[in-house]
N, C-alpha and C. Protein backbone atom coordinates (compact mmCIF):
# COMPACT_ATOMS: atom_id res chain seq x y z
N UNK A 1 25.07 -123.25 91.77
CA UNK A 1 23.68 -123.32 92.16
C UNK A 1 22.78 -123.25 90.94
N UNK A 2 23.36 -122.29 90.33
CA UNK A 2 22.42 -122.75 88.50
C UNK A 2 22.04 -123.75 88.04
N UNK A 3 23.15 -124.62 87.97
CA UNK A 3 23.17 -125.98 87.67
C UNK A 3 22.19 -126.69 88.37
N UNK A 4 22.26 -126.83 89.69
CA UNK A 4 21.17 -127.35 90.57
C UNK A 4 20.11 -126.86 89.68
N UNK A 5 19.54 -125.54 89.90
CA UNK A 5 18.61 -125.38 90.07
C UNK A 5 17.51 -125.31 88.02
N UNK A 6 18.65 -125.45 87.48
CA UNK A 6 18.26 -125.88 86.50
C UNK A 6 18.22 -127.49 86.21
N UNK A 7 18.54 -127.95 86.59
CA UNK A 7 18.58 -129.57 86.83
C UNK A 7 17.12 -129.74 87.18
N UNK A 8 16.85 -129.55 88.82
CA UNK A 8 15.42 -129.83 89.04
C UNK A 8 14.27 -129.15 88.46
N UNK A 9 14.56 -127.82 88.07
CA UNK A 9 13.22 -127.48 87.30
C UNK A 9 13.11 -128.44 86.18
N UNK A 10 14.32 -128.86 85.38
CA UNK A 10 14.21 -129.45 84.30
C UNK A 10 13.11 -131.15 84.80
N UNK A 11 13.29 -131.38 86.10
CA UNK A 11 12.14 -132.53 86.39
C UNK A 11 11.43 -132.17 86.89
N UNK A 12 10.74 -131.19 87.26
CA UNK A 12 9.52 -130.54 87.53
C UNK A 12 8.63 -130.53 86.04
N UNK A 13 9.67 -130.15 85.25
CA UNK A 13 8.37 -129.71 83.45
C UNK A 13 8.45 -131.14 83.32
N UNK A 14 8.98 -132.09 83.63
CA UNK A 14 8.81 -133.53 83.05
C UNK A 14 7.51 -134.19 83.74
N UNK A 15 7.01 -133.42 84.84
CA UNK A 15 6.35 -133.90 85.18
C UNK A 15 5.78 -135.31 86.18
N UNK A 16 7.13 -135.74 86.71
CA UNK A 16 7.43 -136.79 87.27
C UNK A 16 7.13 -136.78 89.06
N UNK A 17 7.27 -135.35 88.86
CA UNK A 17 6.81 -135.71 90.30
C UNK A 17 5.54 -134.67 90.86
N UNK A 18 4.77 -134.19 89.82
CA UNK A 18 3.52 -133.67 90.09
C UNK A 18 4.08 -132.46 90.06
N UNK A 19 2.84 -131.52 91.04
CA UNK A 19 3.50 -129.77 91.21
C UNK A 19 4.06 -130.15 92.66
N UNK A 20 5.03 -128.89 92.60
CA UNK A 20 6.06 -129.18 94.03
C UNK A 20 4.62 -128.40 95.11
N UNK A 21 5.21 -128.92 96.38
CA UNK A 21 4.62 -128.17 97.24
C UNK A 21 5.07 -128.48 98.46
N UNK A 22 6.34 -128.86 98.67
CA UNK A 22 7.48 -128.59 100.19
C UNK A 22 8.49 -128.70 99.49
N UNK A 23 9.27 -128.12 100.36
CA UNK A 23 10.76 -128.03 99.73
C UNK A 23 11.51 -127.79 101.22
N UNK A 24 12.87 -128.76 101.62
CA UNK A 24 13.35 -128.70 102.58
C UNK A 24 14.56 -128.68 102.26
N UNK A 25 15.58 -127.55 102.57
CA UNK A 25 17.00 -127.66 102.04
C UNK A 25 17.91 -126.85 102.81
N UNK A 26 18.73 -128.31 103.87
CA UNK A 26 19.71 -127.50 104.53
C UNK A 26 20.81 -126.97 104.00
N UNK A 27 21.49 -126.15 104.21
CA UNK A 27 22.90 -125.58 103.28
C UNK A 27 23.78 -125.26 104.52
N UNK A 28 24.75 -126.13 104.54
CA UNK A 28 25.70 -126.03 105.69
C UNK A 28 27.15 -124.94 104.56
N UNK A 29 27.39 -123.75 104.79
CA UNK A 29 28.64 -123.15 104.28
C UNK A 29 29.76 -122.94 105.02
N UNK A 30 31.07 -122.92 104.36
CA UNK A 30 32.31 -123.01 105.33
C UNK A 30 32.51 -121.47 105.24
N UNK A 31 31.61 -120.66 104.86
CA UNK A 31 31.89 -119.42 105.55
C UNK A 31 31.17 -118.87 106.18
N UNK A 32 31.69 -117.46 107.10
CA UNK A 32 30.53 -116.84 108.37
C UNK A 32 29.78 -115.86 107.36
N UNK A 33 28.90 -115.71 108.26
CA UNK A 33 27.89 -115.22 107.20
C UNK A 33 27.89 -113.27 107.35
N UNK A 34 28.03 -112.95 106.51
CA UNK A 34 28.61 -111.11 106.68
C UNK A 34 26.86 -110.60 105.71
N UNK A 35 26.24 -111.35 105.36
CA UNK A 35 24.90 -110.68 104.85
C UNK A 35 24.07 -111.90 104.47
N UNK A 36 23.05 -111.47 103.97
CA UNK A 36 21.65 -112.44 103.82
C UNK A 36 22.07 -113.45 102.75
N UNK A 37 22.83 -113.34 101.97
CA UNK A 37 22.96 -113.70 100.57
C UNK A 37 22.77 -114.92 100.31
N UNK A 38 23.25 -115.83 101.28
CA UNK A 38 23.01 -117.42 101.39
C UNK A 38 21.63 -117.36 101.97
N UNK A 39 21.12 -117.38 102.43
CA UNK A 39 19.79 -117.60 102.50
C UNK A 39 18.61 -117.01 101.36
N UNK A 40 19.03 -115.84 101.14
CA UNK A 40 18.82 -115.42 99.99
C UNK A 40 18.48 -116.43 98.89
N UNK A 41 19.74 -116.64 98.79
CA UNK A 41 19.78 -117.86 97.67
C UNK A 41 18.55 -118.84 97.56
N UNK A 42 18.73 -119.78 98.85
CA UNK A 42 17.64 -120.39 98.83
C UNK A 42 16.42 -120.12 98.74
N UNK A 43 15.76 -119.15 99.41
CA UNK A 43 14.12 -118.21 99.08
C UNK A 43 14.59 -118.54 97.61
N UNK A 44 15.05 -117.50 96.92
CA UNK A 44 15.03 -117.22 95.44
C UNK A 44 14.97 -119.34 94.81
N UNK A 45 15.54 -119.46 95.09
CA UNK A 45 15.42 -121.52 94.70
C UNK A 45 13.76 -121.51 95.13
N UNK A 46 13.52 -121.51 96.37
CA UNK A 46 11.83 -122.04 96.56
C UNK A 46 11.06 -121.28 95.56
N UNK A 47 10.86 -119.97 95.34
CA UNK A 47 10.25 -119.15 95.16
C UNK A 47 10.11 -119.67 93.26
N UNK A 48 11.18 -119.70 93.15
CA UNK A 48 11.32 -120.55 91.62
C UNK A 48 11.07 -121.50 91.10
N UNK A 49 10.85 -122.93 92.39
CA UNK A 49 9.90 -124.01 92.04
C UNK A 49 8.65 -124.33 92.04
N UNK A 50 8.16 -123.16 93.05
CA UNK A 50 6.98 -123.11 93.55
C UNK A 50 5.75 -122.34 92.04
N UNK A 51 4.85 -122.80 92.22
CA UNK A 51 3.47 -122.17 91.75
C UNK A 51 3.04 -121.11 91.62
N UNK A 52 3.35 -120.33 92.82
CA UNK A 52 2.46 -119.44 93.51
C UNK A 52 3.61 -118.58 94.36
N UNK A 53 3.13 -116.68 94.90
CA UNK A 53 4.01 -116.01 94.98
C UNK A 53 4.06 -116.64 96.75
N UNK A 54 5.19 -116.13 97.59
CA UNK A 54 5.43 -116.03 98.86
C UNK A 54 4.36 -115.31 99.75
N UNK A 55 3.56 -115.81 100.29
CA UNK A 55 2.64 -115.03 101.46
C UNK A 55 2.93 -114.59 102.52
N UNK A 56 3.55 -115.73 103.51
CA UNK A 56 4.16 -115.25 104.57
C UNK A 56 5.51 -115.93 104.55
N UNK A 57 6.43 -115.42 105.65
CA UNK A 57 7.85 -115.97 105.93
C UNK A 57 7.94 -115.40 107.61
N UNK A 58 8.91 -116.45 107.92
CA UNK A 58 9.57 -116.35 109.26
C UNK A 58 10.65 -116.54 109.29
N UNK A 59 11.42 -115.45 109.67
CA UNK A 59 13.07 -115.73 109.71
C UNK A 59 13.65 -116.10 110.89
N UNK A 60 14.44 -116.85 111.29
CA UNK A 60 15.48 -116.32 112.76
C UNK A 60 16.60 -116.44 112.14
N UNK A 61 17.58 -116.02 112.84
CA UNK A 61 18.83 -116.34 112.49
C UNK A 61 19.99 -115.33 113.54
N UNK A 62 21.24 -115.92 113.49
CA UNK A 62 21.90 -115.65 114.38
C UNK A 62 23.46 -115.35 113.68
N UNK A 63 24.65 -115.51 114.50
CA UNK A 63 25.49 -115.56 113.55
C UNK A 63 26.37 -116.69 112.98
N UNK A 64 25.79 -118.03 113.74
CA UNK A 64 25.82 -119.39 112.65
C UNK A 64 24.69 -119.79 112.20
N UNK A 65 23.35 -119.78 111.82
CA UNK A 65 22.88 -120.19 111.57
C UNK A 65 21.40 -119.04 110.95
N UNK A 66 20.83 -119.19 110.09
CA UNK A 66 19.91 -118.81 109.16
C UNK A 66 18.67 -119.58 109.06
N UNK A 67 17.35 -119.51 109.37
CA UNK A 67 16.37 -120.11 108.84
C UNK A 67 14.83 -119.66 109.03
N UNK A 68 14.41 -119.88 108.07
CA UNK A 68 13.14 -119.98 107.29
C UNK A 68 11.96 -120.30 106.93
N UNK A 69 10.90 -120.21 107.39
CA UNK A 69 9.80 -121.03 107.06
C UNK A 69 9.19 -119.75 105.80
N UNK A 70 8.40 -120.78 105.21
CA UNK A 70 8.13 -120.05 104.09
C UNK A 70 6.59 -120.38 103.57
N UNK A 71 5.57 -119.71 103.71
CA UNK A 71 4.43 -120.11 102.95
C UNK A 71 3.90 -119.69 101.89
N UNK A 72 3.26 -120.36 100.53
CA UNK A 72 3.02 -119.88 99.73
C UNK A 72 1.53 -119.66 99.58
N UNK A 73 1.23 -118.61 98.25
CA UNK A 73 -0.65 -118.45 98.16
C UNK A 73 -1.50 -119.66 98.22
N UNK A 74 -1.05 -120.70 97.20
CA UNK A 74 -1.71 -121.94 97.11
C UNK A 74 -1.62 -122.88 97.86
N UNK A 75 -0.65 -122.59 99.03
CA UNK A 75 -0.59 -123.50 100.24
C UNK A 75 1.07 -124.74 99.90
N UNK A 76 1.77 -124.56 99.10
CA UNK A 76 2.69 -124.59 99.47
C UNK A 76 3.36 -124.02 100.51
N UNK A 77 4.73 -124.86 101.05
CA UNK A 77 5.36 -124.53 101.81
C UNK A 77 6.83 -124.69 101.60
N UNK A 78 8.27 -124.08 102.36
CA UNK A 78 9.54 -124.55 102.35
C UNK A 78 9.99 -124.08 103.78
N UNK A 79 11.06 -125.13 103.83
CA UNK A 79 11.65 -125.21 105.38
C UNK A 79 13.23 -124.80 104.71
N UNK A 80 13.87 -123.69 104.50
CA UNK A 80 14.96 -123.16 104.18
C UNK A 80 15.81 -122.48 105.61
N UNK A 81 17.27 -123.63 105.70
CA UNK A 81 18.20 -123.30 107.10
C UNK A 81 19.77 -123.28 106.10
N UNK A 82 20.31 -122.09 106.74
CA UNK A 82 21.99 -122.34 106.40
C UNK A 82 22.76 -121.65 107.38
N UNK A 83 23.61 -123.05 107.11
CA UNK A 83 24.62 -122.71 108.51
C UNK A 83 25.45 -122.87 108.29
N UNK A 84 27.04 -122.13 109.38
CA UNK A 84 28.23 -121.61 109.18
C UNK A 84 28.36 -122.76 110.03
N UNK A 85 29.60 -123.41 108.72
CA UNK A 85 30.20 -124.42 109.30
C UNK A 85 31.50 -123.84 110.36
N UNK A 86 31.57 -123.71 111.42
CA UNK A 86 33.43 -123.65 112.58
C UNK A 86 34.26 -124.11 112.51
N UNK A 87 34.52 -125.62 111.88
CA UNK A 87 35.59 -126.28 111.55
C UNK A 87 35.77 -126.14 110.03
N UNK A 88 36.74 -125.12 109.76
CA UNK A 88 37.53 -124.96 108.36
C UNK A 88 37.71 -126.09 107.29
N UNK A 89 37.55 -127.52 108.45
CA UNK A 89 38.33 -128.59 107.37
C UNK A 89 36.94 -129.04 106.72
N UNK A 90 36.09 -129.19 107.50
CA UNK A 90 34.66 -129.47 106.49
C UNK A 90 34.18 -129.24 105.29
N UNK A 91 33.94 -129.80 104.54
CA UNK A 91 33.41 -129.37 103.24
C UNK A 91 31.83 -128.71 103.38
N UNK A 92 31.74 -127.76 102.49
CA UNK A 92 30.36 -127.20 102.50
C UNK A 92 29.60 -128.75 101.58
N UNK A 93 27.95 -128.98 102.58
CA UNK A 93 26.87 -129.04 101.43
C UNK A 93 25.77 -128.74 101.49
N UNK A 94 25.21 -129.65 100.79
CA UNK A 94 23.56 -129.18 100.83
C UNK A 94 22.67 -130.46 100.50
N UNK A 95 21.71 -130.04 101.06
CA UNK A 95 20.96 -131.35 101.26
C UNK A 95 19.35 -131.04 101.03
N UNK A 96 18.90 -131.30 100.26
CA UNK A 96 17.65 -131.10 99.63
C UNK A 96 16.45 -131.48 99.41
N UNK A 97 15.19 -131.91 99.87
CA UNK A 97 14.16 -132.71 99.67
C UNK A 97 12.95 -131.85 98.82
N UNK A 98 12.59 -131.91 97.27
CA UNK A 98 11.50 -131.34 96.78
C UNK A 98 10.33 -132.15 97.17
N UNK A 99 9.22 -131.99 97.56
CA UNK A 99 8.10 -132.65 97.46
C UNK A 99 6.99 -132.53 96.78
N UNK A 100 6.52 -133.52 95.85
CA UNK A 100 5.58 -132.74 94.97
C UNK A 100 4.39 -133.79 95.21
N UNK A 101 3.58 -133.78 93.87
CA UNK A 101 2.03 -134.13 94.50
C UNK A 101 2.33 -135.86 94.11
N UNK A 102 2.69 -136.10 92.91
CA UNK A 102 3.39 -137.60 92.86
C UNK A 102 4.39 -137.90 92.91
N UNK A 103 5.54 -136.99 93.55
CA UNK A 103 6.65 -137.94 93.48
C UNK A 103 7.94 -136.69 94.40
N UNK A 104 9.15 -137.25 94.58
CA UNK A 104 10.07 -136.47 95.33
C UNK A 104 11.48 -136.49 94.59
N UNK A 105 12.18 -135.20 94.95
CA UNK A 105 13.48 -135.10 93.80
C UNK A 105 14.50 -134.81 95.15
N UNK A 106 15.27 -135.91 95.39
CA UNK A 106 16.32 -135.82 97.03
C UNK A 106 17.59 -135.45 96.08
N UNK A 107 18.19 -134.34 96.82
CA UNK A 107 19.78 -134.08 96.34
C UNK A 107 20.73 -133.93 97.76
N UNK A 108 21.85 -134.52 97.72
CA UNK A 108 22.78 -134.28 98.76
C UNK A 108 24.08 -134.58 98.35
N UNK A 109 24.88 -133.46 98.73
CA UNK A 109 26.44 -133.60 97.95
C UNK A 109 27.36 -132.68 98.63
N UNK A 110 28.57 -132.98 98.64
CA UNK A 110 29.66 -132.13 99.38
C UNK A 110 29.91 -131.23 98.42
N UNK A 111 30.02 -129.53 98.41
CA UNK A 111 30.77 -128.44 97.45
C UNK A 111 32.31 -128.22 97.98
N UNK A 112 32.41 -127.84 96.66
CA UNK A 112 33.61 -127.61 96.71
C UNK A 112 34.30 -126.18 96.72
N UNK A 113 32.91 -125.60 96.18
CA UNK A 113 32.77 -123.91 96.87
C UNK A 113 31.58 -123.66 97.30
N UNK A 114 31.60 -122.31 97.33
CA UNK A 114 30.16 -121.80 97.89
C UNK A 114 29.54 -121.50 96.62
N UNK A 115 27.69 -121.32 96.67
CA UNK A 115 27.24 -121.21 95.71
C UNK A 115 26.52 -119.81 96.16
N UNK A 116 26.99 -118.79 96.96
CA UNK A 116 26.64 -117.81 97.27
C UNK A 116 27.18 -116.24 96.11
């Protein structure tokens, strides 16, 4: 997840796609979820592209599935969901949409572990 997440900041300072201000990123994992940590993850990812600190949040979550709405001071936003994949043979991924003021950074890829 470093990697990711040093990847896209690295096109955020380039400037290519303006300042972010949505961020949508499902994270399907092939394991059950025993604490926050995967979702976790992701907050800590928004919270790091974003501008501005976290204002409000809404959680639900159950015991497949995790998610998130997230608003920021300056009016950003992120839509952060992760879910426990049931079938073992599936590969975990993640699927990602940054949105910024000129432009968008899409990532989607099968893992090969967890990035939890």
């Amino acid at each position: 997840m470093e990697q990711l997440k040093a990847s896209i900041e690295a096109e955020i300072k380039t400037g290519r796609i303006g300042t972010p201000v949505f961020l949508r990123c499902f994270y399907q994992v092939n394991q059950q979820f025993t604490d926050r940590g995967t979702i976790e993850t992701l907050i800590n990812l928004a919270n790091s592209w974003m501008h501005s600190e976290i204002e409000f949040s809404h959680l639900r979550e159950d015991d497949c599935q995790a998610t998130v709405l997230l608003q920021f001071a300056d009016g950003e936003s992120a839509l952060l969901s992760a879910n426990y994949l049931t079938d073992a043979i599936q590969k975990s991924t993640i699927d990602l949409h940054l949105i910024g003021s000129r432009g968008v950074i899409y990532h989607q890829c099968a893992l090969e572990y967890e990035y939890v």
